[in-house]
C-alpha atoms as a PDB file:
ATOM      1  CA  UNK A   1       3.864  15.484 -10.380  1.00  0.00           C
ATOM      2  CA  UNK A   2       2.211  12.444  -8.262  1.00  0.00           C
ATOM      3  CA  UNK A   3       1.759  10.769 -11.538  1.00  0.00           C
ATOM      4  CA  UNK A   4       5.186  10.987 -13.090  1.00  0.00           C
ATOM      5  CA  UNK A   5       6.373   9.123 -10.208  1.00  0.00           C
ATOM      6  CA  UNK A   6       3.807   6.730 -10.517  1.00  0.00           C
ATOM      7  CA  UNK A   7       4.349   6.264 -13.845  1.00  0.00           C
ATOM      8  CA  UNK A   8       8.777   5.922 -12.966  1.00  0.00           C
ATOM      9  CA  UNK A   9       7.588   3.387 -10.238  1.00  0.00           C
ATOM     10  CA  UNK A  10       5.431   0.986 -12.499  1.00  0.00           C
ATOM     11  CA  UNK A  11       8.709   1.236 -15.425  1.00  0.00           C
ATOM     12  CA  UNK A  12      10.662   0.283 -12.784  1.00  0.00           C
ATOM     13  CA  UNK A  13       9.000  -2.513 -11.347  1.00  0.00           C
ATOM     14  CA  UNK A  14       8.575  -4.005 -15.025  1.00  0.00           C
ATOM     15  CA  UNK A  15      12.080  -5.732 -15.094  1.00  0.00           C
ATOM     16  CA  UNK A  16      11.130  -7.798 -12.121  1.00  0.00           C
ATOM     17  CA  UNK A  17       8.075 -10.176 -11.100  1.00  0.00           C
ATOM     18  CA  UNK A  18       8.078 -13.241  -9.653  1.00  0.00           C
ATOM     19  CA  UNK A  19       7.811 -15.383 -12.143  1.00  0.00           C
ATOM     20  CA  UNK A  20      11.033 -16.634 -11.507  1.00  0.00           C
ATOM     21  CA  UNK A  21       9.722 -18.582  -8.247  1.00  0.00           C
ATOM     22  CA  UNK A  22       6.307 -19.024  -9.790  1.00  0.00           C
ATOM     23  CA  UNK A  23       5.130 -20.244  -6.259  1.00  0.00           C
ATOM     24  CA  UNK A  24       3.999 -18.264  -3.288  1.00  0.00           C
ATOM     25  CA  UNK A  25       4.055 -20.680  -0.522  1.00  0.00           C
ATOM     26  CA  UNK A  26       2.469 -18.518   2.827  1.00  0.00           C
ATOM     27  CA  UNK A  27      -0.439 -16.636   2.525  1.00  0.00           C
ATOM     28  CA  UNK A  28      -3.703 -16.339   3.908  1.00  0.00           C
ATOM     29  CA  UNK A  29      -6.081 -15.978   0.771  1.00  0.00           C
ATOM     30  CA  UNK A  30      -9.023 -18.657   1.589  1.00  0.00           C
ATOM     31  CA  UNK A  31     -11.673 -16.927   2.815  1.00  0.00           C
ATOM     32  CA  UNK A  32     -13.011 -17.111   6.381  1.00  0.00           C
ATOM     33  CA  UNK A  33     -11.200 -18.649   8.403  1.00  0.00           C
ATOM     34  CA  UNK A  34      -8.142 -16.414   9.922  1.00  0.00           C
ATOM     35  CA  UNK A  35      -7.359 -12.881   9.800  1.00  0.00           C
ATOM     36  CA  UNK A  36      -6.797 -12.594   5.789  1.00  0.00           C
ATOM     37  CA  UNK A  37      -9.308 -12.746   3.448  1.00  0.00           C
ATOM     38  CA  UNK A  38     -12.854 -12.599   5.122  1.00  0.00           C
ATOM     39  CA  UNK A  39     -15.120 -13.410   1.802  1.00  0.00           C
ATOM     40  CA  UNK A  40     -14.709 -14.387  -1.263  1.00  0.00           C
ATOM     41  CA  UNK A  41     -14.131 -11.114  -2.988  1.00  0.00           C
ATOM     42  CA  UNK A  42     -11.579 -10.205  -0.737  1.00  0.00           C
ATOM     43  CA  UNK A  43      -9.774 -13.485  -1.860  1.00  0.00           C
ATOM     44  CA  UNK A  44      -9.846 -13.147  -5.258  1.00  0.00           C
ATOM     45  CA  UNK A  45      -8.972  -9.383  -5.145  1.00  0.00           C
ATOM     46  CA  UNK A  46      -5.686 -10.285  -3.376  1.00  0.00           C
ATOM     47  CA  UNK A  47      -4.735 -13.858  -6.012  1.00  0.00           C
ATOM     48  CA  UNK A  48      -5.262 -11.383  -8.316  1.00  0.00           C
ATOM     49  CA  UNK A  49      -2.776  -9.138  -7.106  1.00  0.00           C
ATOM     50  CA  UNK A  50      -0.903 -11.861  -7.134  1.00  0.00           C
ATOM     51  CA  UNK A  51      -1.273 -12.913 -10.427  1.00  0.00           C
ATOM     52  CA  UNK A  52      -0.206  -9.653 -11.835  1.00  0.00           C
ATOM     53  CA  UNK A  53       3.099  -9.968 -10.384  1.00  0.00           C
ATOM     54  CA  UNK A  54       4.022 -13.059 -11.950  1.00  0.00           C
ATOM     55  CA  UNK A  55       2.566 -15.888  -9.027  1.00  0.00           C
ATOM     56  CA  UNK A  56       1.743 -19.075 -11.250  1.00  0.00           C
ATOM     57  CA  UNK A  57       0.570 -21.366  -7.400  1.00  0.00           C
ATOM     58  CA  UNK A  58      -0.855 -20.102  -4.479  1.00  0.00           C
ATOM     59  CA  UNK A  59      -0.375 -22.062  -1.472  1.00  0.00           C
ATOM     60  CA  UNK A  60      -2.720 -20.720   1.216  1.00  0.00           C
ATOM     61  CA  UNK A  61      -1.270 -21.319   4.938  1.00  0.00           C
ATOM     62  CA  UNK A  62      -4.386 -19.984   7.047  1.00  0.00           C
ATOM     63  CA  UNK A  63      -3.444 -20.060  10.859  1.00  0.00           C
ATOM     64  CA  UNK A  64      -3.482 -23.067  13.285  1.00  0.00           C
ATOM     65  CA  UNK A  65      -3.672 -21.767  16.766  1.00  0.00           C
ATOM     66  CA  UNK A  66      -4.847 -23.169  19.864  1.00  0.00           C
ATOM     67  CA  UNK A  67      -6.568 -19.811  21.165  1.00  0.00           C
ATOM     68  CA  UNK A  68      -7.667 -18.224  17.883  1.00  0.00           C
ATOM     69  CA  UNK A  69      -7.797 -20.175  14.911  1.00  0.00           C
ATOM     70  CA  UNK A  70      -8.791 -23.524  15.637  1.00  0.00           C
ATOM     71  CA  UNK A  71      -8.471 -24.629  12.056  1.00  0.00           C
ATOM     72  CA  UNK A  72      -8.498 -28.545  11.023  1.00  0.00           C
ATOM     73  CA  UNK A  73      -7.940 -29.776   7.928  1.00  0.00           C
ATOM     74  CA  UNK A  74     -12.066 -30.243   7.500  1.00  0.00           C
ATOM     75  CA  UNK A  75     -12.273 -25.745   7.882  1.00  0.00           C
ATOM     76  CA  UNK A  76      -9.584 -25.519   5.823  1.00  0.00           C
ATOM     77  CA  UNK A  77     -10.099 -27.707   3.281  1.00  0.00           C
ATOM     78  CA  UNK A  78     -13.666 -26.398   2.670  1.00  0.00           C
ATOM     79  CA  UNK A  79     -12.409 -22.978   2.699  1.00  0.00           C
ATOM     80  CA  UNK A  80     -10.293 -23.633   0.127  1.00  0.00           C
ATOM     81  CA  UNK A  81     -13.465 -25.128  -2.190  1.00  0.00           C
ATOM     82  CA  UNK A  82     -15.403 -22.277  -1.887  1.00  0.00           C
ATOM     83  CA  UNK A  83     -12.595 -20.739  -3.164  1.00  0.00           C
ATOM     84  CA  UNK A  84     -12.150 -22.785  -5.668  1.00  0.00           C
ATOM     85  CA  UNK A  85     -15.581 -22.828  -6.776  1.00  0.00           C
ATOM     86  CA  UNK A  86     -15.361 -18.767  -7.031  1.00  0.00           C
ATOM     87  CA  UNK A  87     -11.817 -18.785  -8.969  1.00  0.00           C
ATOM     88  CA  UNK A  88     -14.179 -21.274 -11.789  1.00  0.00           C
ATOM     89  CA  UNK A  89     -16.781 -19.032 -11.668  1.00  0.00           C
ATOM     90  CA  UNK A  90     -14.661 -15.855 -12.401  1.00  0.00           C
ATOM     91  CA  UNK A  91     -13.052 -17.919 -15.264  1.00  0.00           C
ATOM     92  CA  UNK A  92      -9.528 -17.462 -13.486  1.00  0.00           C
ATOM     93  CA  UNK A  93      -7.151 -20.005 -14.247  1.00  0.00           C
ATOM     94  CA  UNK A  94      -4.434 -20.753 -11.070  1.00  0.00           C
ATOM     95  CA  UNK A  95      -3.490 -23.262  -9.260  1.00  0.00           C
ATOM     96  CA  UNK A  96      -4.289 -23.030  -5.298  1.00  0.00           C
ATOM     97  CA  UNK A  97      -3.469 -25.439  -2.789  1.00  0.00           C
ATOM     98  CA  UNK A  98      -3.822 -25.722   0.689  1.00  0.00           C
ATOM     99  CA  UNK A  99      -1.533 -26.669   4.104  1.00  0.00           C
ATOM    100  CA  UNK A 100      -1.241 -24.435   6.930  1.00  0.00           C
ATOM    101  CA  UNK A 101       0.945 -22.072   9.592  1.00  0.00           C
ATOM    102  CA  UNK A 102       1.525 -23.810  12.649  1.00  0.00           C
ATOM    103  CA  UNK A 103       1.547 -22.040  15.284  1.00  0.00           C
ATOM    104  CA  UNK A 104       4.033 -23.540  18.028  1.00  0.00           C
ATOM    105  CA  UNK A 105       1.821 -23.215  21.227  1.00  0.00           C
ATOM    106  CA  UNK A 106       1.300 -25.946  23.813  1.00  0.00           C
ATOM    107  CA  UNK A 107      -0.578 -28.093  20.635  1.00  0.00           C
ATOM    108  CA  UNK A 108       2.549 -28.200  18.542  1.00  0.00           C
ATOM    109  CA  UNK A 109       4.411 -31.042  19.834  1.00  0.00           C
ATOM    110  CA  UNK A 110       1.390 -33.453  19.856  1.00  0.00           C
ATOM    111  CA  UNK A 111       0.946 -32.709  16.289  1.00  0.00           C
ATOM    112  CA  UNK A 112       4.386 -33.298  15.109  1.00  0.00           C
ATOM    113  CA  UNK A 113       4.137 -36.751  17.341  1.00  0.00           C
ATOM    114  CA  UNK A 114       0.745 -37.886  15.841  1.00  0.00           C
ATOM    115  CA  UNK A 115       1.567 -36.739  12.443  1.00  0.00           C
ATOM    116  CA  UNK A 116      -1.018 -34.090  12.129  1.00  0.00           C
ATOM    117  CA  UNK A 117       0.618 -31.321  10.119  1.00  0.00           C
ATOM    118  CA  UNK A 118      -0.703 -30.425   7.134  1.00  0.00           C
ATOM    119  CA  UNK A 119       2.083 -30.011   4.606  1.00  0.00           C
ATOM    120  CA  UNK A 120       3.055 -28.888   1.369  1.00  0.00           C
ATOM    121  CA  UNK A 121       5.165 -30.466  -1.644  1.00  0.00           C
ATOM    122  CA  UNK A 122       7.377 -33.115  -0.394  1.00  0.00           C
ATOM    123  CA  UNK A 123       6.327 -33.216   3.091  1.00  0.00           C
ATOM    124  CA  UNK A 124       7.436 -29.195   3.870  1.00  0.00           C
ATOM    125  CA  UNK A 125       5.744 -27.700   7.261  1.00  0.00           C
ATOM    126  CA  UNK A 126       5.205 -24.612   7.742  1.00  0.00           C
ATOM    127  CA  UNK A 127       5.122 -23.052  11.326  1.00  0.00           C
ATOM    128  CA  UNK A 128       5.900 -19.647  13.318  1.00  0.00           C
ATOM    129  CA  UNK A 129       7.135 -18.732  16.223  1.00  0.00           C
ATOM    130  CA  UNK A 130       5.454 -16.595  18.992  1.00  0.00           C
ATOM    131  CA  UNK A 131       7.093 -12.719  18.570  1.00  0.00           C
ATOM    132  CA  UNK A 132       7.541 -12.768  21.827  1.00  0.00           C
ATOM    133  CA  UNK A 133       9.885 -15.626  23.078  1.00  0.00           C
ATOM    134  CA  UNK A 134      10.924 -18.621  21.458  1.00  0.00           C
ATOM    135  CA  UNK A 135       9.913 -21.810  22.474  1.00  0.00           C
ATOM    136  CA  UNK A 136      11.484 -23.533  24.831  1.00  0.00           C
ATOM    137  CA  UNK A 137      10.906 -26.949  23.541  1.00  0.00           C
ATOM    138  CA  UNK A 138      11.775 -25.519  20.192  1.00  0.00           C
ATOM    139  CA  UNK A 139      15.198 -27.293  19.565  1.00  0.00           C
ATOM    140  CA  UNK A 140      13.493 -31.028  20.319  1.00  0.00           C
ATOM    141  CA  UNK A 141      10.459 -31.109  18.040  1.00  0.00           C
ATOM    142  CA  UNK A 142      12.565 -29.412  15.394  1.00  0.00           C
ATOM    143  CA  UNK A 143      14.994 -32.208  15.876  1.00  0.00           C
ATOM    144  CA  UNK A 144      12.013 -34.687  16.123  1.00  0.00           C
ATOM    145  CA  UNK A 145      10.419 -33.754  12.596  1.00  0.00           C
ATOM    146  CA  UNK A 146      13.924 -33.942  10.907  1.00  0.00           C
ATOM    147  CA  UNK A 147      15.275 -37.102  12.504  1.00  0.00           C
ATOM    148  CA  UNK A 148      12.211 -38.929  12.048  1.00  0.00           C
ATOM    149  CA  UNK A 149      11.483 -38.151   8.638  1.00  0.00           C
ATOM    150  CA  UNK A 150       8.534 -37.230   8.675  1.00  0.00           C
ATOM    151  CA  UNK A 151       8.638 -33.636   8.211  1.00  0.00           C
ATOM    152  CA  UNK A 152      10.785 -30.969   6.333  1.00  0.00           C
ATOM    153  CA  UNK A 153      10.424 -27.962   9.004  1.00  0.00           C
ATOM    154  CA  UNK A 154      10.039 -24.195   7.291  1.00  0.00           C
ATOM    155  CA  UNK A 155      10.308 -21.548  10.187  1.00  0.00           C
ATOM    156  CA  UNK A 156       7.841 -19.031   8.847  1.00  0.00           C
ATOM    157  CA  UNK A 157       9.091 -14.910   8.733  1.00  0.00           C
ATOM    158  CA  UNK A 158      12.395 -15.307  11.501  1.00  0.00           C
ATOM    159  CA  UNK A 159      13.161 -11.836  10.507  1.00  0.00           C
ATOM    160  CA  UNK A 160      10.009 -10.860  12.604  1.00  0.00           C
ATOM    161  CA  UNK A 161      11.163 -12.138  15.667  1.00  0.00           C
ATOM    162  CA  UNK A 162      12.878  -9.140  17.428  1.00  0.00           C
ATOM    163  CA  UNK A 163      15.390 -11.908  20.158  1.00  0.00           C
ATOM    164  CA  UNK A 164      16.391 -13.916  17.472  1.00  0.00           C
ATOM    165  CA  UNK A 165      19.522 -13.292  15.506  1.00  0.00           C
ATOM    166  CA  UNK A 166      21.036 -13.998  12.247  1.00  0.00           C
ATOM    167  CA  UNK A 167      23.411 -16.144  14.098  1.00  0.00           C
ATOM    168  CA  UNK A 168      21.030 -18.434  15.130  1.00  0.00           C
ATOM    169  CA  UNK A 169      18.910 -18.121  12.174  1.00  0.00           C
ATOM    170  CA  UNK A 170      22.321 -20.126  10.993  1.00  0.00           C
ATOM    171  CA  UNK A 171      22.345 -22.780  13.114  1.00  0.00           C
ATOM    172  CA  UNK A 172      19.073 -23.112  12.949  1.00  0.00           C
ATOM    173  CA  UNK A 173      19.432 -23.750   9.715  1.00  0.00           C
ATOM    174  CA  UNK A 174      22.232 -26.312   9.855  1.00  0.00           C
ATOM    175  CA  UNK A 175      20.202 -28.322  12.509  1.00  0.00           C
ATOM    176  CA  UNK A 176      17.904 -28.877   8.906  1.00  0.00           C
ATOM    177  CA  UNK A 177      15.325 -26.183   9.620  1.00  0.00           C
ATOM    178  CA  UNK A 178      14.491 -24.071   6.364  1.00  0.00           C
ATOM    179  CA  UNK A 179      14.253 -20.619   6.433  1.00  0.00           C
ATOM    180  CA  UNK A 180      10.996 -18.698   4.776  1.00  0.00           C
ATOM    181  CA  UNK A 181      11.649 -14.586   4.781  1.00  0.00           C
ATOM    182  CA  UNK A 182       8.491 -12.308   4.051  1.00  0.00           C
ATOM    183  CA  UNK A 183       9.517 -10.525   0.603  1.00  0.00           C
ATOM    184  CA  UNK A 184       7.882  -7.342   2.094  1.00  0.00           C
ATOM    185  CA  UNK A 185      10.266  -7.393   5.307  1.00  0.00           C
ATOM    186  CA  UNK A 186      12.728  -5.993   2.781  1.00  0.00           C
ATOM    187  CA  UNK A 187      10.431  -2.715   2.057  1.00  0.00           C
ATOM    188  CA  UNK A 188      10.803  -1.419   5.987  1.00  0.00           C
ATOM    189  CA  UNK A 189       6.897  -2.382   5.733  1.00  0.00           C
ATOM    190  CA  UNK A 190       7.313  -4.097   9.613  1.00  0.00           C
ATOM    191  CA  UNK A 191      10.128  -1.293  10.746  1.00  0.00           C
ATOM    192  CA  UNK A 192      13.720  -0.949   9.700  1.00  0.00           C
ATOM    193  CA  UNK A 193      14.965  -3.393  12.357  1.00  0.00           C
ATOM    194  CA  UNK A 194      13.178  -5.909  10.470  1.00  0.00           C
ATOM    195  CA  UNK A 195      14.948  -4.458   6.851  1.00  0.00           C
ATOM    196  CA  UNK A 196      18.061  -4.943   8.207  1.00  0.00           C
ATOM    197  CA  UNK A 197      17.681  -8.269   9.650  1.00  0.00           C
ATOM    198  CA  UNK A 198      16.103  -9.744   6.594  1.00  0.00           C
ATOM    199  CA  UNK A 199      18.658  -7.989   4.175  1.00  0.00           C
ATOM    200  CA  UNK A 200      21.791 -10.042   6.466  1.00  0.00           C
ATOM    201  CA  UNK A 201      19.573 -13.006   5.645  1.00  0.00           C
ATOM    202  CA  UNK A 202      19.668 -12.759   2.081  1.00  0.00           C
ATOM    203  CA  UNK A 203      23.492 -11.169   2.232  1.00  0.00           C
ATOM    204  CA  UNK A 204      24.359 -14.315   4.388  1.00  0.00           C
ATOM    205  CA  UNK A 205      22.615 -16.634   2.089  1.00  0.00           C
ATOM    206  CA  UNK A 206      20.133 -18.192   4.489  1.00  0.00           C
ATOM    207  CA  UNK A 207      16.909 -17.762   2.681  1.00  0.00           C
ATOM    208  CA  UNK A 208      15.427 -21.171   1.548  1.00  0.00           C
ATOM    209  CA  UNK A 209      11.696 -19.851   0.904  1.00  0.00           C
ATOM    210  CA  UNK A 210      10.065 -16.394  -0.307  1.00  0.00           C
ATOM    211  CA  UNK A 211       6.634 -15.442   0.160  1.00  0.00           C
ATOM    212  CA  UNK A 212       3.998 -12.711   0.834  1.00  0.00           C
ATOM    213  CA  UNK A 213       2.182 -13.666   3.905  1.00  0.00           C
ATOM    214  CA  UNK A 214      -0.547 -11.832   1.980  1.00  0.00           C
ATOM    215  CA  UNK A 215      -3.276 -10.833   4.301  1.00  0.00           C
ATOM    216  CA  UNK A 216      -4.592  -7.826   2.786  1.00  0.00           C
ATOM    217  CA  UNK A 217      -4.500  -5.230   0.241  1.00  0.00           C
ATOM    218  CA  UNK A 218      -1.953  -2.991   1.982  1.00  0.00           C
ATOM    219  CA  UNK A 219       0.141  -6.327   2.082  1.00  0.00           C
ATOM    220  CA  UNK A 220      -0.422  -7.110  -1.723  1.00  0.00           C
ATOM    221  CA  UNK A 221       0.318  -3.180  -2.304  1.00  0.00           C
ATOM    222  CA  UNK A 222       4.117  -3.805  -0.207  1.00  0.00           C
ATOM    223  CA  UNK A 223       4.311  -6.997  -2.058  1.00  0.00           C
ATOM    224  CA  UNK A 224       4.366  -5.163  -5.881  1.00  0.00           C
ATOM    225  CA  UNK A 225       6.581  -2.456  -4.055  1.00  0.00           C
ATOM    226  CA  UNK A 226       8.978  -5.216  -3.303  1.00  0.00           C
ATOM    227  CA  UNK A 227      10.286  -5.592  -6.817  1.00  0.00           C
ATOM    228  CA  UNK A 228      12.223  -2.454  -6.448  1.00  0.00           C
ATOM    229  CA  UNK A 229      14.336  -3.116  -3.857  1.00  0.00           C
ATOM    230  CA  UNK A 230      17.872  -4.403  -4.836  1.00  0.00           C
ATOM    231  CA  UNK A 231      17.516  -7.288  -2.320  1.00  0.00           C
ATOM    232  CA  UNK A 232      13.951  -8.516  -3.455  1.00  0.00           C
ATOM    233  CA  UNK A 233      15.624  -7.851  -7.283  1.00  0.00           C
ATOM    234  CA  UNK A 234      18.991 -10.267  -5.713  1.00  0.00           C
ATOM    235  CA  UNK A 235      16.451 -13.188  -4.404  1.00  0.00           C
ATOM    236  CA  UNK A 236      15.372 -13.440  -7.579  1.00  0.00           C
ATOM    237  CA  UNK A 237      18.462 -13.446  -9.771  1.00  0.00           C
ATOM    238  CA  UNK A 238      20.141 -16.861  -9.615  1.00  0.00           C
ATOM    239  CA  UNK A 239      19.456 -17.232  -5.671  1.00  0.00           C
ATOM    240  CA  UNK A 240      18.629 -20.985  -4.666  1.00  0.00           C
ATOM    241  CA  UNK A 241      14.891 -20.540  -3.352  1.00  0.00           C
ATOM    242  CA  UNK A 242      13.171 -23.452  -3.182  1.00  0.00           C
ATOM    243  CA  UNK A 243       9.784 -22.763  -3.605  1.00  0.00           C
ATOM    244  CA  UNK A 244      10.126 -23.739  -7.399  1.00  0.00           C
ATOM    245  CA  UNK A 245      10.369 -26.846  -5.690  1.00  0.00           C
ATOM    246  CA  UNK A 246       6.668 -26.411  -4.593  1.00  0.00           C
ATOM    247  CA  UNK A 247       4.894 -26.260  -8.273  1.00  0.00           C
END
């Protein structure tokens, strides 16, 4: 019986991938240097996970934080040549690039002022919120990186954060501030509060950016999952994502 289903599940999830995107633009593959991949083999287990479900670039986002993850463009960088080195060795054949998720702690601002982000594409930041309040200087540097130019702001996962709504996911959004929703939020993997939040997101038509946050293997397990959900399957059916943007 357990593997009829299994073998309904995999059928199903044939009609979809995500080839369609081709770019998955937040995850934390390089080996480490935050809490996703710890060694090599952990890395390549989860890019190719990735690769099976259509991923043509990885762009690897390992944590900037003040208190945990003091990560510089030097760590990250080299972490992301080791894993380079390993992908040659293995003979597998992707593109992987490197920036990084911001966190905004007491660092942030000072970064966006002395132009410290590291960035992806055409000058696309990624950062995150903390779950528990927003930031109350939030509105400024936001306003800072657009006006000035310098930056193209992506708030990472705004589904997770349980005070903020889809309201001012909105506004948020028409202040310039893109919008990047974890695919697996629309599984129930981080509680049905979250499912609901992130399915008004995509029924409201606020998603810029798509992308696995891939940490693990229980997180590349959701992420195949994903492709049978009807609003994974309407994100990637003539929905204007931008991370094609990114190849």
């Amino acid at each position: 019986m357990f593997n009829f289903f299994k073998r309904k599940e995999k059928k199903k999830n044939s009609d979809f991938n995500y080839g369609s995107i081709m770019v998955d633009m937040h995850s934390h593959v390089l080996p480490g240097i935050d809490d996703g991949a710890q060694n090599p083999e952990e890395s390549i287990f989860l890019i190719k996970k990735m690769m099976e479900v259509g991923i043509k670039k990885i762009i690897a986002t390992p944590h900037i934080m003040v208190d945990f993850y003091r990560n510089t463009p030097e760590t990250i960088n080299g972490a992301l040549e080791v894993l380079k080195a390993e992908l040659k060795n293995q003979n597998i054949d992707i593109e992987i690039e490197a920036a990084a998720e911001h966190y905004f702690d007491e660092t942030f601002e000072k970064r966006v002022d002395e132009k410290r982000l590291m960035i992806m594409g055409d000058n696309y930041a990624l950062f995150e919120y903390s779950f528990v309040s927003p930031p109350p200087n939030a509105f400024q540097v936001i306003q800072k990186m657009i006006e000035w130019g310098d930056y193209k702001p992506i708030l990472a996962h705004p589904e997770r954060y349980a005070y903020m709504t889809v309201e001012e996911m909105t506004n948020l959004r028409a202040w310039g501030c893109n919008m990047q929703l974890n695919t697996i939020s629309l599984t129930g993997y981080y509680g049905k509060d979250v499912k609901k939040k992130a399915e008004a997101m995509v029924d409201n038509d606020i998603v810029d950016f798509i992308s696995s946050d891939m940490h693990h293997p229980r997180h590349a397990a959701a992420f195949h999952d994903a492709l049978n959900f009807p609003h994974v399957q309407k994100l990637l059916t003539n929905y204007p994502l931008k991370n094609i943007m990114l190849k």
